[in-house]
N, C-alpha and C. Protein backbone atom coordinates (compact mmCIF):
# COMPACT_ATOMS: atom_id res chain seq x y z
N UNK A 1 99.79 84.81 129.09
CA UNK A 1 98.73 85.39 128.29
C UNK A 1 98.40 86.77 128.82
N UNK A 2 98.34 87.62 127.81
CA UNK A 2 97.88 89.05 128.59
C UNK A 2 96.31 88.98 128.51
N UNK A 3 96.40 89.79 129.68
CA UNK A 3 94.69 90.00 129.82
C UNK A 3 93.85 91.17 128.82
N UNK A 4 92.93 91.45 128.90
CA UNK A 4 92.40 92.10 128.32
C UNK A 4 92.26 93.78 128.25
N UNK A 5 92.60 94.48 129.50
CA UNK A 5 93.30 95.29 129.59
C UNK A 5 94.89 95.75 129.09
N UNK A 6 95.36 95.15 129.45
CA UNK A 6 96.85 95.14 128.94
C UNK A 6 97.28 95.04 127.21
N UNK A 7 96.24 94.23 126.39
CA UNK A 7 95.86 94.09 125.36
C UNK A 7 95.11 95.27 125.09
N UNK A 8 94.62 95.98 125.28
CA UNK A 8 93.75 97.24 124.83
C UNK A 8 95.20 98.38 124.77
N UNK A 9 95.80 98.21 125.95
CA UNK A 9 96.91 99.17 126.16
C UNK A 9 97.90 98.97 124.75
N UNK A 10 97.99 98.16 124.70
CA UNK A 10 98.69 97.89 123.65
C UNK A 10 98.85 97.94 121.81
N UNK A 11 97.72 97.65 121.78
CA UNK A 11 96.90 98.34 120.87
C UNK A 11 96.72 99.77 120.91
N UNK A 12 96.16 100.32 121.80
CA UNK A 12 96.04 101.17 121.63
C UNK A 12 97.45 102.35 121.29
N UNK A 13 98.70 101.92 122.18
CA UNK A 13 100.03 102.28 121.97
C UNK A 13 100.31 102.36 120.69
N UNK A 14 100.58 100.55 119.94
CA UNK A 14 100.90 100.92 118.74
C UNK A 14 99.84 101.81 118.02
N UNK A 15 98.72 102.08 117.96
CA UNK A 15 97.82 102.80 116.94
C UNK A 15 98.42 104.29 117.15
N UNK A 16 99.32 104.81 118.09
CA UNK A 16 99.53 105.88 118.49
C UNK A 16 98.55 106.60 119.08
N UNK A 17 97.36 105.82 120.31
CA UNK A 17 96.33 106.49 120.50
C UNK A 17 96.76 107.32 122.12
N UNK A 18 97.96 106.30 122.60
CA UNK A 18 98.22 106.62 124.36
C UNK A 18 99.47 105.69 124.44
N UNK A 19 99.61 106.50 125.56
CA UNK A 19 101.00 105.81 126.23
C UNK A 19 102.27 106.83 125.47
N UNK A 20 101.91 108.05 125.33
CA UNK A 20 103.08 108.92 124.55
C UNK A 20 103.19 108.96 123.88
N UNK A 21 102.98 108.33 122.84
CA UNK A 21 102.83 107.52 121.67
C UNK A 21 102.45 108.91 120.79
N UNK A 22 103.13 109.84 119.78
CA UNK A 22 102.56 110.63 118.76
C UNK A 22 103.69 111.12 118.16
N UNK A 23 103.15 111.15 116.49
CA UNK A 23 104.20 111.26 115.70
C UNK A 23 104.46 112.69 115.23
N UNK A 24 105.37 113.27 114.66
CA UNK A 24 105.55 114.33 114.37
C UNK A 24 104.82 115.28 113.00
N UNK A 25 104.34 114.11 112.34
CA UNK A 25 104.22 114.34 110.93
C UNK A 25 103.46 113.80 110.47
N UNK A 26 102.38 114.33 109.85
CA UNK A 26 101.39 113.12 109.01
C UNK A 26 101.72 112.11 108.67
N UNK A 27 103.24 112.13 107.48
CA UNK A 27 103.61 111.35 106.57
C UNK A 27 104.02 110.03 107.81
N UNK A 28 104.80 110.77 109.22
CA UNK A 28 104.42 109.71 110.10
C UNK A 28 103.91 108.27 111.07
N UNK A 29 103.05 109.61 110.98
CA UNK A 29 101.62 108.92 111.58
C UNK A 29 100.81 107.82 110.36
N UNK A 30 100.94 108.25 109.19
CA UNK A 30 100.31 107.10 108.09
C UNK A 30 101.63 105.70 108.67
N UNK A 31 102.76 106.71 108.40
CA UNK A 31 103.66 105.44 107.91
C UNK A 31 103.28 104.11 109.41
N UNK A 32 103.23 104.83 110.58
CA UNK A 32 103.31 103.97 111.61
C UNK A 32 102.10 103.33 111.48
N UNK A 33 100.61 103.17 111.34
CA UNK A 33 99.87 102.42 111.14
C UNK A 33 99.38 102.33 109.55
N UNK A 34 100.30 101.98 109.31
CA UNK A 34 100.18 101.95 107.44
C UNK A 34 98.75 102.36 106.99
N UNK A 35 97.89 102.65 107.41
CA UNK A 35 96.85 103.38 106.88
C UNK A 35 95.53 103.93 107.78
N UNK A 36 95.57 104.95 107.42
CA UNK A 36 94.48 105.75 108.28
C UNK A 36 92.91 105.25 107.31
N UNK A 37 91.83 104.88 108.00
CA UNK A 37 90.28 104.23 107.40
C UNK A 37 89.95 105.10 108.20
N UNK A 38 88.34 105.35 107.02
CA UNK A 38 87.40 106.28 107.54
C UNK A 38 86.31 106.85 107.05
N UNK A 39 85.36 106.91 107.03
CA UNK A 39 84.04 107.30 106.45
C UNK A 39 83.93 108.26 105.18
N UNK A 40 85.14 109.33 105.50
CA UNK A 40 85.44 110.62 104.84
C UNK A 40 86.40 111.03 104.80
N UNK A 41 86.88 112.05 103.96
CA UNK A 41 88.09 112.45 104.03
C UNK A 41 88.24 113.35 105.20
N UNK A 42 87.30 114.10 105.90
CA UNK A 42 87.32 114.76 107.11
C UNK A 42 88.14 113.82 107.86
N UNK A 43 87.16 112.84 108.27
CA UNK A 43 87.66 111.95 109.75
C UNK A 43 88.93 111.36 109.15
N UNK A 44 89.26 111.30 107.82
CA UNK A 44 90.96 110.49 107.90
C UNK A 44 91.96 111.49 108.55
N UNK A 45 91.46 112.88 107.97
CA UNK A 45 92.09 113.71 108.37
C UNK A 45 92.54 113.88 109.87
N UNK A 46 91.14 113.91 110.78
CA UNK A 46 91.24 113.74 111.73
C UNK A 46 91.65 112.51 112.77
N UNK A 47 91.73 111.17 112.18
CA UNK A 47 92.82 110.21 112.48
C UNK A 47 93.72 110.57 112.50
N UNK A 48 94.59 111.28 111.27
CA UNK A 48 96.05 111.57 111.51
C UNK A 48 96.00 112.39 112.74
N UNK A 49 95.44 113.68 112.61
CA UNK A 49 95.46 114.67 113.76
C UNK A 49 95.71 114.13 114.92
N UNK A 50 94.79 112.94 115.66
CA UNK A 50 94.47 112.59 117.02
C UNK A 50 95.84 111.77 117.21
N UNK A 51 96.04 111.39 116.00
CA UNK A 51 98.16 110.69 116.37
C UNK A 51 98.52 111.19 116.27
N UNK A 52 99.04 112.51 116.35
CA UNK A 52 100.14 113.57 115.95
C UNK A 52 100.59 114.38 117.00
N UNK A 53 101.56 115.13 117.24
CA UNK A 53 101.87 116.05 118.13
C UNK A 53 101.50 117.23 117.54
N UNK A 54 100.59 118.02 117.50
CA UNK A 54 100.24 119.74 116.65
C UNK A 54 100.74 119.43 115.74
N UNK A 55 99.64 118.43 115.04
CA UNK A 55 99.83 118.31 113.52
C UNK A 55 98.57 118.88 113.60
N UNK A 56 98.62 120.42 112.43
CA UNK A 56 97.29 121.04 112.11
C UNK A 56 97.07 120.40 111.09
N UNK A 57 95.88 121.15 110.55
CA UNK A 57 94.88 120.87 109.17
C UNK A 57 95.63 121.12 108.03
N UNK A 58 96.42 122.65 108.04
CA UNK A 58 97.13 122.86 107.00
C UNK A 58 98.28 122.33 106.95
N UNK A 59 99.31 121.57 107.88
CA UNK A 59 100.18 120.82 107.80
C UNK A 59 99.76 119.20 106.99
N UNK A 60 98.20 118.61 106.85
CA UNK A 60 97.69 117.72 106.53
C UNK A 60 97.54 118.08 104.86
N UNK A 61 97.19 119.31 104.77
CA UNK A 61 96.78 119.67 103.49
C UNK A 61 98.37 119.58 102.75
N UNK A 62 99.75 120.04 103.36
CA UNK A 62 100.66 119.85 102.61
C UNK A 62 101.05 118.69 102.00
N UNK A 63 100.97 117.83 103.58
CA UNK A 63 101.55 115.94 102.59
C UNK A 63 100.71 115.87 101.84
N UNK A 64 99.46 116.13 101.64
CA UNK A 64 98.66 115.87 100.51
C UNK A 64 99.65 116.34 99.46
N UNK A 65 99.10 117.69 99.33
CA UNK A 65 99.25 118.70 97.96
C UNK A 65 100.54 118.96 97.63
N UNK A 66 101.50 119.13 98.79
CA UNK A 66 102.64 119.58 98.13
C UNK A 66 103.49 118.92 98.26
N UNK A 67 103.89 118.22 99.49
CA UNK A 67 104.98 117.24 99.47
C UNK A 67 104.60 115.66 98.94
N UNK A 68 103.74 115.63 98.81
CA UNK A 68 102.66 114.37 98.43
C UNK A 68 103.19 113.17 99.17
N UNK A 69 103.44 113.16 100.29
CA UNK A 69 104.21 111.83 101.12
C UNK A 69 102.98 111.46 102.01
N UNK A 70 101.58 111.23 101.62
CA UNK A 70 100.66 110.78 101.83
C UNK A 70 99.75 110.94 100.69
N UNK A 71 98.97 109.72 100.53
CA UNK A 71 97.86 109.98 99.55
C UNK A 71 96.37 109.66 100.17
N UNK A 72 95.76 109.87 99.84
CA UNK A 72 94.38 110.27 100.00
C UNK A 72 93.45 109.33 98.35
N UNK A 73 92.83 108.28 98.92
CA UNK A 73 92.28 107.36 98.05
C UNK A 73 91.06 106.74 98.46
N UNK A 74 90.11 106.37 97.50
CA UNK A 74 89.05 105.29 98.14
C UNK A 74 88.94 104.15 97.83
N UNK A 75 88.80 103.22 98.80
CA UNK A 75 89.08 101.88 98.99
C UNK A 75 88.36 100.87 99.07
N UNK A 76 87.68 99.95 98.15
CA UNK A 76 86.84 99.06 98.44
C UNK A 76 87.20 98.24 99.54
N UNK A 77 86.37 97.46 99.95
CA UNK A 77 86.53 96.56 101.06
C UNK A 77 85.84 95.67 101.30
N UNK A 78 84.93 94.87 99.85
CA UNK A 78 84.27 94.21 99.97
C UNK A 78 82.30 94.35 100.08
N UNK A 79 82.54 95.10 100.00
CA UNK A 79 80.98 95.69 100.65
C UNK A 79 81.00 96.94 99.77
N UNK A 80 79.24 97.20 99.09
CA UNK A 80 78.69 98.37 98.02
C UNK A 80 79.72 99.33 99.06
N UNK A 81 79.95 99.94 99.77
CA UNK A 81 80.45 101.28 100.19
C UNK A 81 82.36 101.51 100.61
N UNK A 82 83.00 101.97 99.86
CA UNK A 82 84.10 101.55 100.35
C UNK A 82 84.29 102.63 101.38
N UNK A 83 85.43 102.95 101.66
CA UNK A 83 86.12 103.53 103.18
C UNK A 83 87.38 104.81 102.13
N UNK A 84 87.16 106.13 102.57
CA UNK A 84 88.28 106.83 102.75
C UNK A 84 89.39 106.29 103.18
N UNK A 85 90.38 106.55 102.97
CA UNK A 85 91.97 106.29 103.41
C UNK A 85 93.16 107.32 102.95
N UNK A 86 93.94 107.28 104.25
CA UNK A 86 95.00 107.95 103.46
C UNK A 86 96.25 106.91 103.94
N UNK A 87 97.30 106.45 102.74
CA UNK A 87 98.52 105.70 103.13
C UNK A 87 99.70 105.94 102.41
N UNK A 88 100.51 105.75 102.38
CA UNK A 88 102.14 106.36 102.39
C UNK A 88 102.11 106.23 100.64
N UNK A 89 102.80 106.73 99.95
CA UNK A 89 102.18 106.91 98.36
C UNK A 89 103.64 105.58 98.28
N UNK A 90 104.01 104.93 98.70
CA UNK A 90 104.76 103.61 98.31
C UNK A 90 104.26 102.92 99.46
N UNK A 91 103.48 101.88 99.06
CA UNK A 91 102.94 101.26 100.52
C UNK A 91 104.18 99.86 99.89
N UNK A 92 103.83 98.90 101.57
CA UNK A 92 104.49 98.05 101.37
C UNK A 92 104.31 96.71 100.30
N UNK A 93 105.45 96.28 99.62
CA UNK A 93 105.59 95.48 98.35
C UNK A 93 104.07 94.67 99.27
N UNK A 94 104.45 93.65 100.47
CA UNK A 94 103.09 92.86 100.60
C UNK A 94 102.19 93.06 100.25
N UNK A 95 101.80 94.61 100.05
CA UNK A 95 99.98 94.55 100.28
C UNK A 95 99.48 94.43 98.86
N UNK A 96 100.46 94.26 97.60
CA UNK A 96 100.88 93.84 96.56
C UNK A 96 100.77 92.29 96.09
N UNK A 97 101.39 91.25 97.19
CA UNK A 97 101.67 90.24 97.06
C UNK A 97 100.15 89.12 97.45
N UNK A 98 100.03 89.76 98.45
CA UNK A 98 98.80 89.16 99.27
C UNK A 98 97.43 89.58 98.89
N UNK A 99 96.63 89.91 97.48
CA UNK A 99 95.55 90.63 97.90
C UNK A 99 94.23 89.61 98.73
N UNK A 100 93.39 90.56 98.63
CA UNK A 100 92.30 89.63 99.74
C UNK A 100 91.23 89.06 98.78
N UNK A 101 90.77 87.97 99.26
CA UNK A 101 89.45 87.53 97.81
C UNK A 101 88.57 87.96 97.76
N UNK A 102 88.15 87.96 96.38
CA UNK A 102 87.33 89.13 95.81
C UNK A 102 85.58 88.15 96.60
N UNK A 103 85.13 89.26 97.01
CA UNK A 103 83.62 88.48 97.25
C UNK A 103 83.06 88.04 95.98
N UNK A 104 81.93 86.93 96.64
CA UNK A 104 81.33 86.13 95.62
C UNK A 104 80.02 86.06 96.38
N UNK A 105 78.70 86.00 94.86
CA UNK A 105 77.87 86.21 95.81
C UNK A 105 77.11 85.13 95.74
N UNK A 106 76.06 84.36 97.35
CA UNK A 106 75.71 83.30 97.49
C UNK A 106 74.31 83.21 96.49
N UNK A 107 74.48 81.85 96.51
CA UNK A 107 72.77 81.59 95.90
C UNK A 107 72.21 80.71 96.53
């Protein structure tokens, strides 16, 4: 069993936060944690950034706008407020197959 440290490391690795761990490219950095969440479109932005190797702002603005190999969407999640996101403009068939249940509300 890993401990709880070692488990943080790890996590944190795959998220591309440490351990060398940074991608070259926005389109990247989405693809490796299939989706960047976030309050705003600022901070998604700046998710990709903090995984990236000198991935600037205007390199972010391209996968948007011009190469479009990231999209930029808002996302319910169950709750009145959904979440910014940006994820690969073909996400995977699963997230298709599996959706999550719709809330229901108690009485």
């Amino acid at each position: 069993m890993h401990d709880h440290e070692c488990l943080r490391r790890l996590r944190a690795h795959a998220q591309a936060l440490a351990g060398g761990a940074r991608e070259a490219s926005a389109e990247a950095v989405v693809r490796r944690v299939f989706a960047i969440q976030a309050q705003d479109a600022t901070a998604a932005d700046l998710g990709i950034r903090v995984r990236g190797r000198d991935i600037t702002a205007q390199a972010i603005r391209t996968a948007y706008e011009k190469e479009r190999s990231i999209v930029r969407n808002w996302y319910m999640r169950g709750t009145p407020a959904g979440r910014a996101g940006a994820v690969p403009p073909d996400p995977p068939r699963s997230t298709h197959r599996h959706p999550l249940p719709r809330p229901t509300a108690h009485r």
